[in-house]
Structures are given as C-alpha cells and as structure tokens.
N, C-alpha and C. Protein backbone atom coordinates (compact mmCIF):
# COMPACT_ATOMS: atom_id res chain seq x y z
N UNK A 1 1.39 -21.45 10.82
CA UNK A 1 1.91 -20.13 11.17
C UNK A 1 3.40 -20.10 10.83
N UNK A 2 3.69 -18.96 10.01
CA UNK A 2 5.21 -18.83 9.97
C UNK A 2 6.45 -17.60 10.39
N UNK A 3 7.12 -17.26 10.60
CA UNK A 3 7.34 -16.15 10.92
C UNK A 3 8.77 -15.86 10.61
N UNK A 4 8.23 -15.01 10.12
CA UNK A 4 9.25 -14.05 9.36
C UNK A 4 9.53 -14.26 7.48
N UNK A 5 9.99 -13.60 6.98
CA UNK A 5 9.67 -13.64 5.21
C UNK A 5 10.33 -14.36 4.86
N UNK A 6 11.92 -15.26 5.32
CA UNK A 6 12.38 -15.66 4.90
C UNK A 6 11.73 -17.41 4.91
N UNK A 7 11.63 -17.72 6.06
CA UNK A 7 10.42 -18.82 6.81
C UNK A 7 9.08 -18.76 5.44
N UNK A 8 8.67 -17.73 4.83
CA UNK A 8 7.60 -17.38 4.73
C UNK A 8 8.09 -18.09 3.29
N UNK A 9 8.76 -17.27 2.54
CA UNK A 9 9.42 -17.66 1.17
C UNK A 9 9.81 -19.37 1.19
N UNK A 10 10.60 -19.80 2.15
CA UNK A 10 11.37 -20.84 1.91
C UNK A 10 9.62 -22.10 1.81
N UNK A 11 8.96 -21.92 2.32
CA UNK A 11 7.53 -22.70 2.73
C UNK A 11 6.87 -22.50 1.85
N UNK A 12 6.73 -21.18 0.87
CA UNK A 12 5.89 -21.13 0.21
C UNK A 12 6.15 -20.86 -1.36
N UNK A 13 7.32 -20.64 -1.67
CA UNK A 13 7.75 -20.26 -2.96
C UNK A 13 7.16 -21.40 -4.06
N UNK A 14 7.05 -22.58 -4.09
CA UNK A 14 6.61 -23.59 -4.65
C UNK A 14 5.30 -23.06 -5.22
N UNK A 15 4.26 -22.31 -4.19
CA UNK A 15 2.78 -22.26 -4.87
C UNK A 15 2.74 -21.01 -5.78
N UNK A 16 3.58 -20.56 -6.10
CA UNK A 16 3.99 -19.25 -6.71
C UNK A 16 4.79 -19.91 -8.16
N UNK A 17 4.98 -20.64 -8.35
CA UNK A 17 6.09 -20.85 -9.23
C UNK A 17 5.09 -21.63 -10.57
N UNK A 18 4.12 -22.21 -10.59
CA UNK A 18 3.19 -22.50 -11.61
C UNK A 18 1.68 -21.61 -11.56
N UNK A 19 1.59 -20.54 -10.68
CA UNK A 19 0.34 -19.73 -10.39
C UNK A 19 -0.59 -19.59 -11.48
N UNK A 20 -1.62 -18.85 -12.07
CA UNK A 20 -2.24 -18.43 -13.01
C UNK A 20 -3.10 -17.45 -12.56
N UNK A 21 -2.63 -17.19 -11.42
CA UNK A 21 -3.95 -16.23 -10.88
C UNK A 21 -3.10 -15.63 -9.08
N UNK A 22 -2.74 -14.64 -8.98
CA UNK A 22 -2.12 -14.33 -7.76
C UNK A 22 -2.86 -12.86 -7.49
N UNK A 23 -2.97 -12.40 -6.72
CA UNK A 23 -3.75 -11.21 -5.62
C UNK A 23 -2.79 -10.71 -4.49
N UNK A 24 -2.48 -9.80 -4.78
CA UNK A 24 -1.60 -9.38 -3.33
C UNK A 24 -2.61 -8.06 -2.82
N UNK A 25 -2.33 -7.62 -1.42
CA UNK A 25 -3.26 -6.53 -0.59
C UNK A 25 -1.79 -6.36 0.24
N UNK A 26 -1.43 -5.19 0.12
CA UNK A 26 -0.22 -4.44 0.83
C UNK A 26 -0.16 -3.78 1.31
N UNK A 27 0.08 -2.70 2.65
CA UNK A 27 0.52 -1.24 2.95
C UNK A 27 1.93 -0.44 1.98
N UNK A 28 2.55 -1.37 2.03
CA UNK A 28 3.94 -1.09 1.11
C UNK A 28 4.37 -2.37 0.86
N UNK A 29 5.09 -1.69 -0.59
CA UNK A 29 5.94 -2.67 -1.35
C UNK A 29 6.78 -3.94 -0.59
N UNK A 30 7.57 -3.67 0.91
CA UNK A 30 8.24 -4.23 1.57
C UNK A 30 7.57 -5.56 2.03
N UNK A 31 6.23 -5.44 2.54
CA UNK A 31 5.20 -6.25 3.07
C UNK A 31 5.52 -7.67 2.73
N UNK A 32 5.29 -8.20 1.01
CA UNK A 32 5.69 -9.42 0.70
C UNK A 32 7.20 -9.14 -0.31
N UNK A 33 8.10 -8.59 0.46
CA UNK A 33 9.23 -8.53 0.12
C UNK A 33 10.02 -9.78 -0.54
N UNK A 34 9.70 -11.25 -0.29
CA UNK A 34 9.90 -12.21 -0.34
C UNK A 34 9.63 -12.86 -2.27
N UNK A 35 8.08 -12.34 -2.04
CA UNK A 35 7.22 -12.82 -3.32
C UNK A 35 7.08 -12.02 -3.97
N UNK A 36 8.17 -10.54 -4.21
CA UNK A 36 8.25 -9.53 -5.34
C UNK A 36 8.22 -9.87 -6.75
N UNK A 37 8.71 -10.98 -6.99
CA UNK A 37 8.71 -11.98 -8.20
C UNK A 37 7.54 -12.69 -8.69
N UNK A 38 6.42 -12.53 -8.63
CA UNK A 38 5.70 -13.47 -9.21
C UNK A 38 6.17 -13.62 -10.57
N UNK A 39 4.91 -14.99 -10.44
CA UNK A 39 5.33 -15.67 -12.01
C UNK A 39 4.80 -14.85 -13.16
N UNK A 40 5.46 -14.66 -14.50
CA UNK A 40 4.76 -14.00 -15.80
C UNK A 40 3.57 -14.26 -16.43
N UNK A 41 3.53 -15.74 -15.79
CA UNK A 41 2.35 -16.20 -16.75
C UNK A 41 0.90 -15.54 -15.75
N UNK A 42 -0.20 -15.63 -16.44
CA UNK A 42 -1.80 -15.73 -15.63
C UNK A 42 -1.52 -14.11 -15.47
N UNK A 43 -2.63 -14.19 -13.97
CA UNK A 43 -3.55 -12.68 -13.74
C UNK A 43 -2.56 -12.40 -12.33
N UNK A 44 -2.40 -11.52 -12.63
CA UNK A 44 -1.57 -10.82 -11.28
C UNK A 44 -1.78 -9.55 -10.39
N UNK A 45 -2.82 -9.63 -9.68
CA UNK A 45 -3.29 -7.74 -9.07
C UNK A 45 -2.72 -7.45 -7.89
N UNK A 46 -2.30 -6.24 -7.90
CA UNK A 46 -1.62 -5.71 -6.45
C UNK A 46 -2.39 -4.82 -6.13
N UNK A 47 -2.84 -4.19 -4.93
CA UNK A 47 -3.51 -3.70 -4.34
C UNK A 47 -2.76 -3.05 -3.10
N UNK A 48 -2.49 -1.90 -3.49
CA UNK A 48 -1.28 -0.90 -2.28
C UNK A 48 -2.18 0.52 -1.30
N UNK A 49 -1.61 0.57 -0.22
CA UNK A 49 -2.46 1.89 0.12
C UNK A 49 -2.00 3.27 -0.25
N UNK A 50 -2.15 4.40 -0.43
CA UNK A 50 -1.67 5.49 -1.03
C UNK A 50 -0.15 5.43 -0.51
N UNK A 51 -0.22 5.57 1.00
CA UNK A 51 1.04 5.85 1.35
C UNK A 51 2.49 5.30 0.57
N UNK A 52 2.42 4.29 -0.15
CA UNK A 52 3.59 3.85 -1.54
C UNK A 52 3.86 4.61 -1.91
N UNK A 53 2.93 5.39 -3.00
CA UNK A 53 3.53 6.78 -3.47
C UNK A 53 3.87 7.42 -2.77
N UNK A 54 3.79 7.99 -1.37
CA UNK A 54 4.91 9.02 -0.68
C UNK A 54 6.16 8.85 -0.69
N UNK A 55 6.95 7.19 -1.07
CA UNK A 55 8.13 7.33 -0.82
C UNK A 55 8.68 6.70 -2.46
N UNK A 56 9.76 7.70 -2.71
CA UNK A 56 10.14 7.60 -4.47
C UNK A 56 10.45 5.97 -5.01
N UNK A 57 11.12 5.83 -4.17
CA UNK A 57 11.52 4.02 -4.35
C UNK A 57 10.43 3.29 -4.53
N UNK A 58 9.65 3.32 -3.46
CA UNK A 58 8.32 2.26 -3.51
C UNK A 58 7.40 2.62 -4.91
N UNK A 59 7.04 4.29 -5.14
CA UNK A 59 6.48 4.63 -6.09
C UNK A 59 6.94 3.83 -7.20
N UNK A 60 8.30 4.14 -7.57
CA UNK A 60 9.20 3.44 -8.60
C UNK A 60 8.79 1.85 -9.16
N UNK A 61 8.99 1.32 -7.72
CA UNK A 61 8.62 0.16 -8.21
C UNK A 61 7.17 -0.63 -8.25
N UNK A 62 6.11 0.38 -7.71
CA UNK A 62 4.93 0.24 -8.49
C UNK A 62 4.65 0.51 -9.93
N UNK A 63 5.39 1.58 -10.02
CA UNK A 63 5.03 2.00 -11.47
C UNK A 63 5.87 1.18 -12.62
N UNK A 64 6.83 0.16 -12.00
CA UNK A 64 7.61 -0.51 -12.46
C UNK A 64 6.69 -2.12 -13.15
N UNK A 65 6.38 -2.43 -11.87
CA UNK A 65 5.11 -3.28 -12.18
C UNK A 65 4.32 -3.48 -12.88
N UNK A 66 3.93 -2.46 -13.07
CA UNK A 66 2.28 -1.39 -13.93
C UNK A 66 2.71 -1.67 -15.00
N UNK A 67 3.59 -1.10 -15.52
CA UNK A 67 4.39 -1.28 -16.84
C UNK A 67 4.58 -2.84 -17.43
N UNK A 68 4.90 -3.65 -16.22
CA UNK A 68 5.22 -4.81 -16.76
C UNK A 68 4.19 -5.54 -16.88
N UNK A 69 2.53 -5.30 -16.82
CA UNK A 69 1.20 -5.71 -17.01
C UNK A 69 1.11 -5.86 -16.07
N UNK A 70 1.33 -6.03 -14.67
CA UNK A 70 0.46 -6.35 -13.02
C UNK A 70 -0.45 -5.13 -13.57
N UNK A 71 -1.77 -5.64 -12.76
CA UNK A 71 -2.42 -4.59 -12.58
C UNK A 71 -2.43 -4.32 -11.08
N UNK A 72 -2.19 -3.08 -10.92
CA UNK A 72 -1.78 -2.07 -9.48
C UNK A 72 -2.80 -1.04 -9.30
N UNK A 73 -3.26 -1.38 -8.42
CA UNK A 73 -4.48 -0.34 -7.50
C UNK A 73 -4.20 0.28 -6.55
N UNK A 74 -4.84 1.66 -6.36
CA UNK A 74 -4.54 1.96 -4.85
C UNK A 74 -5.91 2.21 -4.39
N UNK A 75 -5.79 2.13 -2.96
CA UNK A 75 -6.75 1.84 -1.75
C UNK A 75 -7.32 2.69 -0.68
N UNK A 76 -8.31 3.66 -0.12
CA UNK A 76 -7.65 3.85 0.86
C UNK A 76 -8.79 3.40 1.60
N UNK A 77 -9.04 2.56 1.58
CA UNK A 77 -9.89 1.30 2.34
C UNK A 77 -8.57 0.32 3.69
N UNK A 78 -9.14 0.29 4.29
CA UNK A 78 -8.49 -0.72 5.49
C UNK A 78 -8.18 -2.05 5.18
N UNK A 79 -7.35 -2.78 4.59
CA UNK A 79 -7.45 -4.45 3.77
C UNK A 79 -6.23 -4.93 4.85
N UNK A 80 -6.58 -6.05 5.66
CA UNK A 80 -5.10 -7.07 5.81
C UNK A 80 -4.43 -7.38 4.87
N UNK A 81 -3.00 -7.35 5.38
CA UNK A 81 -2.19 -7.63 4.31
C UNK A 81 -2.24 -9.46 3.73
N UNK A 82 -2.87 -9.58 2.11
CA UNK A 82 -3.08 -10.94 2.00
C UNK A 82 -2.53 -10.96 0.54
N UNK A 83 -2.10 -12.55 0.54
CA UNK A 83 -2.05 -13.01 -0.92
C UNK A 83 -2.75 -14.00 -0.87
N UNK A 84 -3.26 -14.30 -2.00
CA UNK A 84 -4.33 -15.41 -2.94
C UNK A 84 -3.93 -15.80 -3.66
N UNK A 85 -3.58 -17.15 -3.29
CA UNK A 85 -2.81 -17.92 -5.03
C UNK A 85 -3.80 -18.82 -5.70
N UNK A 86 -4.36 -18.52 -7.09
CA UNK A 86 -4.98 -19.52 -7.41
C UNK A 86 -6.39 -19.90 -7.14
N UNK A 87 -6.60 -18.97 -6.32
CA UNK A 87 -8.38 -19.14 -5.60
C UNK A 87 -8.34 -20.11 -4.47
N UNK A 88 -7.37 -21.09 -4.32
CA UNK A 88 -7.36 -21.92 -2.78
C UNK A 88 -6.14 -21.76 -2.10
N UNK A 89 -5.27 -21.04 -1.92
CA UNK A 89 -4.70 -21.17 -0.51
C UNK A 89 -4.40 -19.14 -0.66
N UNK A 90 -5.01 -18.58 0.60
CA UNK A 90 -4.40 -17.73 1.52
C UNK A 90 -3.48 -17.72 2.06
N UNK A 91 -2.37 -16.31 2.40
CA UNK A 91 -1.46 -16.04 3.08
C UNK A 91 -1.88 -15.13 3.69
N UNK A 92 -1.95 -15.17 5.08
CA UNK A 92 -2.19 -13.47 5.62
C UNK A 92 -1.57 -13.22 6.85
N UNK A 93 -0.99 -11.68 6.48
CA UNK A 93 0.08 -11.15 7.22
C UNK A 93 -0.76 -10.94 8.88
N UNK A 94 0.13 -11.46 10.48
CA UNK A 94 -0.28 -10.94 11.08
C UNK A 94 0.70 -9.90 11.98
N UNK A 95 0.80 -10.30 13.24
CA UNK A 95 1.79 -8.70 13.71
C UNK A 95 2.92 -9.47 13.92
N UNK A 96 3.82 -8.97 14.11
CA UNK A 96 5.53 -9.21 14.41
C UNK A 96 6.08 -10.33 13.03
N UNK A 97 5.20 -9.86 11.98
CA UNK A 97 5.70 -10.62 10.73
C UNK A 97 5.38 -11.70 10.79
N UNK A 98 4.47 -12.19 11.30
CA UNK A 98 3.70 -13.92 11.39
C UNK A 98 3.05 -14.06 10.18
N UNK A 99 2.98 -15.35 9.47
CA UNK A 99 1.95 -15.26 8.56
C UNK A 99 1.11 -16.47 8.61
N UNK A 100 -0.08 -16.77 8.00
CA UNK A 100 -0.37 -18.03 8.31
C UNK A 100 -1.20 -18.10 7.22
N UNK A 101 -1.07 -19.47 6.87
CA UNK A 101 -0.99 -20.15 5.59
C UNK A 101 -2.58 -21.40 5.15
N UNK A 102 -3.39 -20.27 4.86
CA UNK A 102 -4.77 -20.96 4.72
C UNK A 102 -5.08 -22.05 3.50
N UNK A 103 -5.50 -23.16 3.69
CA UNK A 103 -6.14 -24.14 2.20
C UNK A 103 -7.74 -24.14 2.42
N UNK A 104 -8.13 -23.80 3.36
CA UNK A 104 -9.50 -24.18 3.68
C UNK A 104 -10.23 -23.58 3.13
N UNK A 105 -11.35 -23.88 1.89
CA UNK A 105 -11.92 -23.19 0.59
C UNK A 105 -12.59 -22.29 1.14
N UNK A 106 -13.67 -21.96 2.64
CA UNK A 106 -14.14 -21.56 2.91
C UNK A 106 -13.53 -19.75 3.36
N UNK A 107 -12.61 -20.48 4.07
CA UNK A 107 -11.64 -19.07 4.59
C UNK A 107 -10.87 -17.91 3.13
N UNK A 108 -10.31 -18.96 2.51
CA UNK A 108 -9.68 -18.24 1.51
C UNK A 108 -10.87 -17.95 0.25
N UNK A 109 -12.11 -18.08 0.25
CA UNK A 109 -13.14 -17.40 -0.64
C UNK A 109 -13.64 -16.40 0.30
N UNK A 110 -13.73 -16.32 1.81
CA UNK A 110 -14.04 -15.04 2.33
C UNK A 110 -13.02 -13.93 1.78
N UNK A 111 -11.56 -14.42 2.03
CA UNK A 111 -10.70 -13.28 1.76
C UNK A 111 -10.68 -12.94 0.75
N UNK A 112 -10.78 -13.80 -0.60
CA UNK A 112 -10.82 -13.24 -2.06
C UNK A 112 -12.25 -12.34 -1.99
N UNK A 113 -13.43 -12.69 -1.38
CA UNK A 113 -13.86 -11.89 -1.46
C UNK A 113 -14.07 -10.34 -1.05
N UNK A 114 -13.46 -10.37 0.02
CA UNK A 114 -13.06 -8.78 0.77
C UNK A 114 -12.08 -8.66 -0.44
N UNK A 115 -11.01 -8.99 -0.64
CA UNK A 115 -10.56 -8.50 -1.25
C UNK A 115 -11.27 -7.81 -2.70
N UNK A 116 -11.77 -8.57 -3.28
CA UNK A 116 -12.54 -8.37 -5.02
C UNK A 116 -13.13 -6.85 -4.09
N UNK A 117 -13.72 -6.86 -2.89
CA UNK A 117 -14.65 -5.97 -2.96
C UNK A 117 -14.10 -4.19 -2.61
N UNK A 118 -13.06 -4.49 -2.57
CA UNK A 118 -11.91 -3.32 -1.86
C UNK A 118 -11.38 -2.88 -3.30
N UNK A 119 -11.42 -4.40 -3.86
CA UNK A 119 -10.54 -4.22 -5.57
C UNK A 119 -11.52 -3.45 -6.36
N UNK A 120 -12.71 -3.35 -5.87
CA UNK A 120 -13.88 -2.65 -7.14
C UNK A 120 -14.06 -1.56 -6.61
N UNK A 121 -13.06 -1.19 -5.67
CA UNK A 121 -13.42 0.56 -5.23
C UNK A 121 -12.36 0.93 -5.08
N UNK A 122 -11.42 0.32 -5.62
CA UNK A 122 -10.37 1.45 -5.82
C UNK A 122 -9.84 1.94 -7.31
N UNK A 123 -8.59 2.60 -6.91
CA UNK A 123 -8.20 3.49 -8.11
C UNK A 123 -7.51 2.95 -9.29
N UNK A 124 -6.99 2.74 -10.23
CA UNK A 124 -5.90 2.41 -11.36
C UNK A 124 -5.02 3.27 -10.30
N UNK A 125 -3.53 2.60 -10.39
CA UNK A 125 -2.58 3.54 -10.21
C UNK A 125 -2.28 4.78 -10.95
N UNK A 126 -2.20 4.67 -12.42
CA UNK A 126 -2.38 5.78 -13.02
C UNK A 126 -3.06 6.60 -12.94
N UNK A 127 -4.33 6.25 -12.83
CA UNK A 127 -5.50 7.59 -12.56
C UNK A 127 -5.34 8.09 -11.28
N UNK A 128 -4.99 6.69 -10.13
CA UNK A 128 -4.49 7.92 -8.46
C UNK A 128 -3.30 8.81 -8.85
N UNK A 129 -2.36 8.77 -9.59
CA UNK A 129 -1.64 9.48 -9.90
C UNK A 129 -1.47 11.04 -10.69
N UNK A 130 -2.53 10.59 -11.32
CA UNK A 130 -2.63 12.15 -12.39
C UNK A 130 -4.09 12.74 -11.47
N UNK A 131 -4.72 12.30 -10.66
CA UNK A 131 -5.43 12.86 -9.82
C UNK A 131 -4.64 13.48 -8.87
N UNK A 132 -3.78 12.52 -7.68
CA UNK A 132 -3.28 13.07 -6.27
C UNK A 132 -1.70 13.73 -7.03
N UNK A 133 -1.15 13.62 -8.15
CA UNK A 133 0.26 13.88 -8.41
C UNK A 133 0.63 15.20 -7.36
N UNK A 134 0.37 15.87 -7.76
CA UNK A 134 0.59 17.33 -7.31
C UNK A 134 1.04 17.11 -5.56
N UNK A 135 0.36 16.10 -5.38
CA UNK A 135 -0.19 16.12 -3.47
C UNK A 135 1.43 15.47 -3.25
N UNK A 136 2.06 14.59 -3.97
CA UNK A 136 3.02 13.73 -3.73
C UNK A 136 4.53 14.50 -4.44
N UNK A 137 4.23 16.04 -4.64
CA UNK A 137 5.40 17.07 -4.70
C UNK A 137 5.95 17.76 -3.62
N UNK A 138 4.08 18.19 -3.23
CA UNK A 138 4.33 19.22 -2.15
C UNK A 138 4.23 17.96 -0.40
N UNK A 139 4.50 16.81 -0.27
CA UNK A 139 4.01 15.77 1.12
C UNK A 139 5.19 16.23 1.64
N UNK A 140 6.35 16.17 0.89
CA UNK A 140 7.84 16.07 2.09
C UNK A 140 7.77 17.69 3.01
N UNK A 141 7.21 18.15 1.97
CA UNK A 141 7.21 19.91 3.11
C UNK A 141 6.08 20.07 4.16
N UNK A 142 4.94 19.26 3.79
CA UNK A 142 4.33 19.36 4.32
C UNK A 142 4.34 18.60 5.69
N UNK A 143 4.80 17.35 5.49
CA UNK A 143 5.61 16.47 6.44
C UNK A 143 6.95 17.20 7.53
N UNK A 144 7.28 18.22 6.98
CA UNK A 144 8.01 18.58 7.56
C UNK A 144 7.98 19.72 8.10
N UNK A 145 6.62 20.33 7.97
CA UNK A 145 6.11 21.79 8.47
C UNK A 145 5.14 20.97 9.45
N UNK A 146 4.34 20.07 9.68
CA UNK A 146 3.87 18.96 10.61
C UNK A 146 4.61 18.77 12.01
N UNK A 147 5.84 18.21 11.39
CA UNK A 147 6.80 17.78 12.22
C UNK A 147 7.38 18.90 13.21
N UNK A 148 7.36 20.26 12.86
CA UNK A 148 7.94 21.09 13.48
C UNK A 148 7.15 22.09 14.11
N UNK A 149 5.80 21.99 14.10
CA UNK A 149 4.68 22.23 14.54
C UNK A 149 4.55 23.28 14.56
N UNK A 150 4.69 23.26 13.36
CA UNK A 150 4.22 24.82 12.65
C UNK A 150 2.67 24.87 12.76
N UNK A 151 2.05 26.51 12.67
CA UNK A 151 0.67 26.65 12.57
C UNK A 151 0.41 26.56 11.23
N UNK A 152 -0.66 26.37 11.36
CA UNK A 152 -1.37 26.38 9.85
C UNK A 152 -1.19 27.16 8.95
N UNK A 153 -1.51 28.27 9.53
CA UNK A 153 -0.87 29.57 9.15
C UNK A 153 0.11 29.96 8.43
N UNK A 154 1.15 29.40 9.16
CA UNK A 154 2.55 29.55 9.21
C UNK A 154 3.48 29.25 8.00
N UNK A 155 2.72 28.03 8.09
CA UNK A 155 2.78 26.55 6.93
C UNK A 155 2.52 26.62 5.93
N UNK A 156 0.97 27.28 5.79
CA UNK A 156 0.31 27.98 4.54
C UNK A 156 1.37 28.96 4.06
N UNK A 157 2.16 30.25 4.26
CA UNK A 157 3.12 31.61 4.57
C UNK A 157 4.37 30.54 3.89
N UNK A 158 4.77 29.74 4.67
CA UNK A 158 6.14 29.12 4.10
C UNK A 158 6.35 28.03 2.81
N UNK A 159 4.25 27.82 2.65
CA UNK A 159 5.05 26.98 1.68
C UNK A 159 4.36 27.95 0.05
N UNK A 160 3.94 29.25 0.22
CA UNK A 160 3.30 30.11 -0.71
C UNK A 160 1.54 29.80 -1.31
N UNK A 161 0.96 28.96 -0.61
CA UNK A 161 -0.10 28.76 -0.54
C UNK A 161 -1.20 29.19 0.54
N UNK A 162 -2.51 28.83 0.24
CA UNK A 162 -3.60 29.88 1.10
C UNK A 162 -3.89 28.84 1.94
N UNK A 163 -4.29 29.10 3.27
CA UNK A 163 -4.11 28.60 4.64
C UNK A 163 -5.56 27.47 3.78
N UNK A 164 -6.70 27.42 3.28
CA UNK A 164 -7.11 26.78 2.66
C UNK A 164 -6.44 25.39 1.81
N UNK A 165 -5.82 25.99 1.13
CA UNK A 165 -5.24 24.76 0.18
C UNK A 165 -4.44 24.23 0.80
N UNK A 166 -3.51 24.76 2.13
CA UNK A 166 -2.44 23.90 3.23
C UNK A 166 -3.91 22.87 3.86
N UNK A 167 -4.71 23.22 4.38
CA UNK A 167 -5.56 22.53 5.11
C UNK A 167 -5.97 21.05 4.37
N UNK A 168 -5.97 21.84 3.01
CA UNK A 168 -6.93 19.99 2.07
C UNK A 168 -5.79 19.43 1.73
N UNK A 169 -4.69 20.15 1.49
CA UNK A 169 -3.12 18.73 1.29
C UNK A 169 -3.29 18.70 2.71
N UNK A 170 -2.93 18.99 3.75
CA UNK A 170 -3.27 18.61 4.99
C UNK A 170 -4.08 17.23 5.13
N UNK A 171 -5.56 17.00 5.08
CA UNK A 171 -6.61 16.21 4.92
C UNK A 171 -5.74 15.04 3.70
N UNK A 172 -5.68 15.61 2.45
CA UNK A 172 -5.52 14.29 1.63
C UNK A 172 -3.90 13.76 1.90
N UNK A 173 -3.39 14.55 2.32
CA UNK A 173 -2.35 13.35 3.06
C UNK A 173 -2.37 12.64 4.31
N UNK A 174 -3.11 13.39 4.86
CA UNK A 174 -3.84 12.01 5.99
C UNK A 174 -4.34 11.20 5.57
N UNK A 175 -5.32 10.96 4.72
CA UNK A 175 -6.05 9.66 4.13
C UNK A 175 -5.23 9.14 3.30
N UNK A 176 -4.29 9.69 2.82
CA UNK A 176 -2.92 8.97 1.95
C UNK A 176 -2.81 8.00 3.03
N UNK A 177 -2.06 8.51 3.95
CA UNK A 177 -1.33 7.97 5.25
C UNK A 177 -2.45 6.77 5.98
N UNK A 178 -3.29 7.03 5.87
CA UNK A 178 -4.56 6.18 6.70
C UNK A 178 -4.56 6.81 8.13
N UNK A 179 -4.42 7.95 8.21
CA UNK A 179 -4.42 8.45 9.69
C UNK A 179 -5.85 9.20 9.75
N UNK A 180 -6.25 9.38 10.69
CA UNK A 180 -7.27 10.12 11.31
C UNK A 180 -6.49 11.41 11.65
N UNK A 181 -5.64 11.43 12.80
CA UNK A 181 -5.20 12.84 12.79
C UNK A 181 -3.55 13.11 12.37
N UNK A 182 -3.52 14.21 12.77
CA UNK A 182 -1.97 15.00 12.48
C UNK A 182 -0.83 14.49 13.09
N UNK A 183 -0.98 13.71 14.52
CA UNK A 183 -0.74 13.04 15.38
C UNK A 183 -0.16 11.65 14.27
N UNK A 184 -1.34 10.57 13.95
CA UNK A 184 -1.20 9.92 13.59
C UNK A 184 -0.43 9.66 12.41
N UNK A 185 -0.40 10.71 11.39
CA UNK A 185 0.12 11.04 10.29
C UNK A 185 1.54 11.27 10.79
N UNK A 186 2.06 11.71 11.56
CA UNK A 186 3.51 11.93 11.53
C UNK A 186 4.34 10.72 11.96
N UNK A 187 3.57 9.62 13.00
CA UNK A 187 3.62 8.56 13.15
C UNK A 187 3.63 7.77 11.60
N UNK A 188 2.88 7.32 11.16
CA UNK A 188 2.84 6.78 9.67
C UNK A 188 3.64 6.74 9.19
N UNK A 189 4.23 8.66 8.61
CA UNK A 189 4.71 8.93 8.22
C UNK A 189 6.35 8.42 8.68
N UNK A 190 7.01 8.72 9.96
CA UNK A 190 8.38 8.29 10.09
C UNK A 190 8.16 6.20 10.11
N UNK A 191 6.73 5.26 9.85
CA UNK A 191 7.31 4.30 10.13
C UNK A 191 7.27 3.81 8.56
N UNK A 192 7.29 4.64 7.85
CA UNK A 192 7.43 4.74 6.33
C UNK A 192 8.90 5.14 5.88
N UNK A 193 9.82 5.73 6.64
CA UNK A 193 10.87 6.18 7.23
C UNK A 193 10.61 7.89 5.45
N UNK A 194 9.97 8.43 5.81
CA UNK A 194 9.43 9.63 5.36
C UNK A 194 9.91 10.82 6.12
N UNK A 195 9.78 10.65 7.26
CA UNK A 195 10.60 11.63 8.08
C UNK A 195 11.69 11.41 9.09
C-alpha cells in the first residue's frame, strides 16, 4: 500500500521505464498525475470517463496523447482507477490517494480483464468527440443554469433552445458526469472544479 503520488512514483517509476505494454483506467487526467510519461516504446491505452472533456485543459491533453499514438477511449462504464504494466503487476487507486501495488498473476489478470472488457465498449476519443462535441460547448451554461436553479423552462428561454433539447443535454451531461441526478451532477461537476 502506498499513499500518495509522490510515494506512488518514487516506488514505482522503475516498472514503467522498460514497459511494452501499459493500460491506464482514469476519471481524469490528474488521477496518475505521477505516470503522465509513459514510455514511447510498446502498446499504451488510456481509458478516461467523459467528464475529461468537460474541462479544456484535461481535454487538451487527451487529445494531446491521441496524437502522439496512445490510444484514448472514453467510458461511461464505472472502472477503478488502474494501471497494468506488462500483464503482471497492477496498481489500483483506492480512497484518500492510497494505492496498492499487485504481482499476483491471478489478481492482476482479473483486472486486465475488467478492464479489456470496459475497453471493448467504449468509444475512440475521436468518435466521442464528433458525436458529444456540440454537448461540450453548450456544458458550462448548462452547468451554470443547474447551479442557479433555474427551471427547465427557464433554462431552455435563456439558453435559445426547446425545453426538449435543454432536457437531453440535461441527461447526456449527467452520464458525461457519471451522475444519476441533477443533485449529483453539480457535485461532480464543482469536484472537477467546473463550477
């Protein structure tokens, strides 16, 4: 068990530095803030939940990635935050920034496998992008007609759209967010620091 990223880096940077094969599963970019660097060589997949794209920076440096051959997915499946180096050792994130540091073939082929299986249902970043783009113009107003608890109505009126189309950006930025409700979403949303 280790705690905190710097603890996390200083312990683990070594299995990163000859890799051929690395897997990351993230909420945001910040998550393995430490191991932003992987190595050039081998297979490298990141796996992010929508909410990245809500904020320009994080977007940035997914699409930064993408570019540089990682392949970058988005999710909106429930995944612990994990890395896979190599097919035998696990890292996985737990709460107050703990991480703990698996070799045991058994444990770390369960997680590659949740993972592979989260990885075959989600999106290319590019294609979530030219699909949801539009959704990630209009989030900050909408985030902020949320926040001020505006009616639907209201919301629909202020932002020139039909109380309909406020309702489904409504919906697909909740499942951006991983929230169930409106409640939850504004929560998300400020610990994304979005609002």
């Amino acid at each position: 068990m280790l705690r905190g990223h710097r603890e996390l880096y200083e312990r683990t940077w070594h299995l990163f530095d000859k890799a051929r094969e690395v897997t990351f599963a993230a909420s945001d970019v910040r998550t393995w803030a430490s191991h932003n660097q992987p190595p050039t060589q081998g297979k490298i997949r990141k796996l992010y939940r929508p909410g990245v794209l809500l904020d320009p920076t994080s977007a940035q440096h997914a699409r930064h990635v993408a570019a540089a051959g990682v392949q970058v997915r988005i999710t909106t499946s429930d995944l612990n935050e994990t890395i896979i180096v190599d097919r035998r050792v696990a890292i996985l994130a737990g709460s107050d920034r703990t991480f703990t540091v698996v070799w045991i073939p058994g444990v770390v082929q369960g997680a590659l496998t949740l993972f592979n299986t989260v990885w075959s249902q989600s999106t290319d970043l590019a294609e979530y992008e030219r699909v949801y783009g539009e959704l990630w113009v209009v989030a900050p107003r909408i985030l902020e007609l949320l926040a001020s608890g505006a009616s639907d109505m209201g919301a629909a009126r202020a932002m020139g759209i039909s109380l309909r189309t406020y309702r489904r950006r409504v919906d697909e930025l909740m499942a951006t967010l991983g929230a169930s409700s409106r409640f939850q979403a504004g929560a998300r949303a400020r610990e994304l620091g979005l609002l």
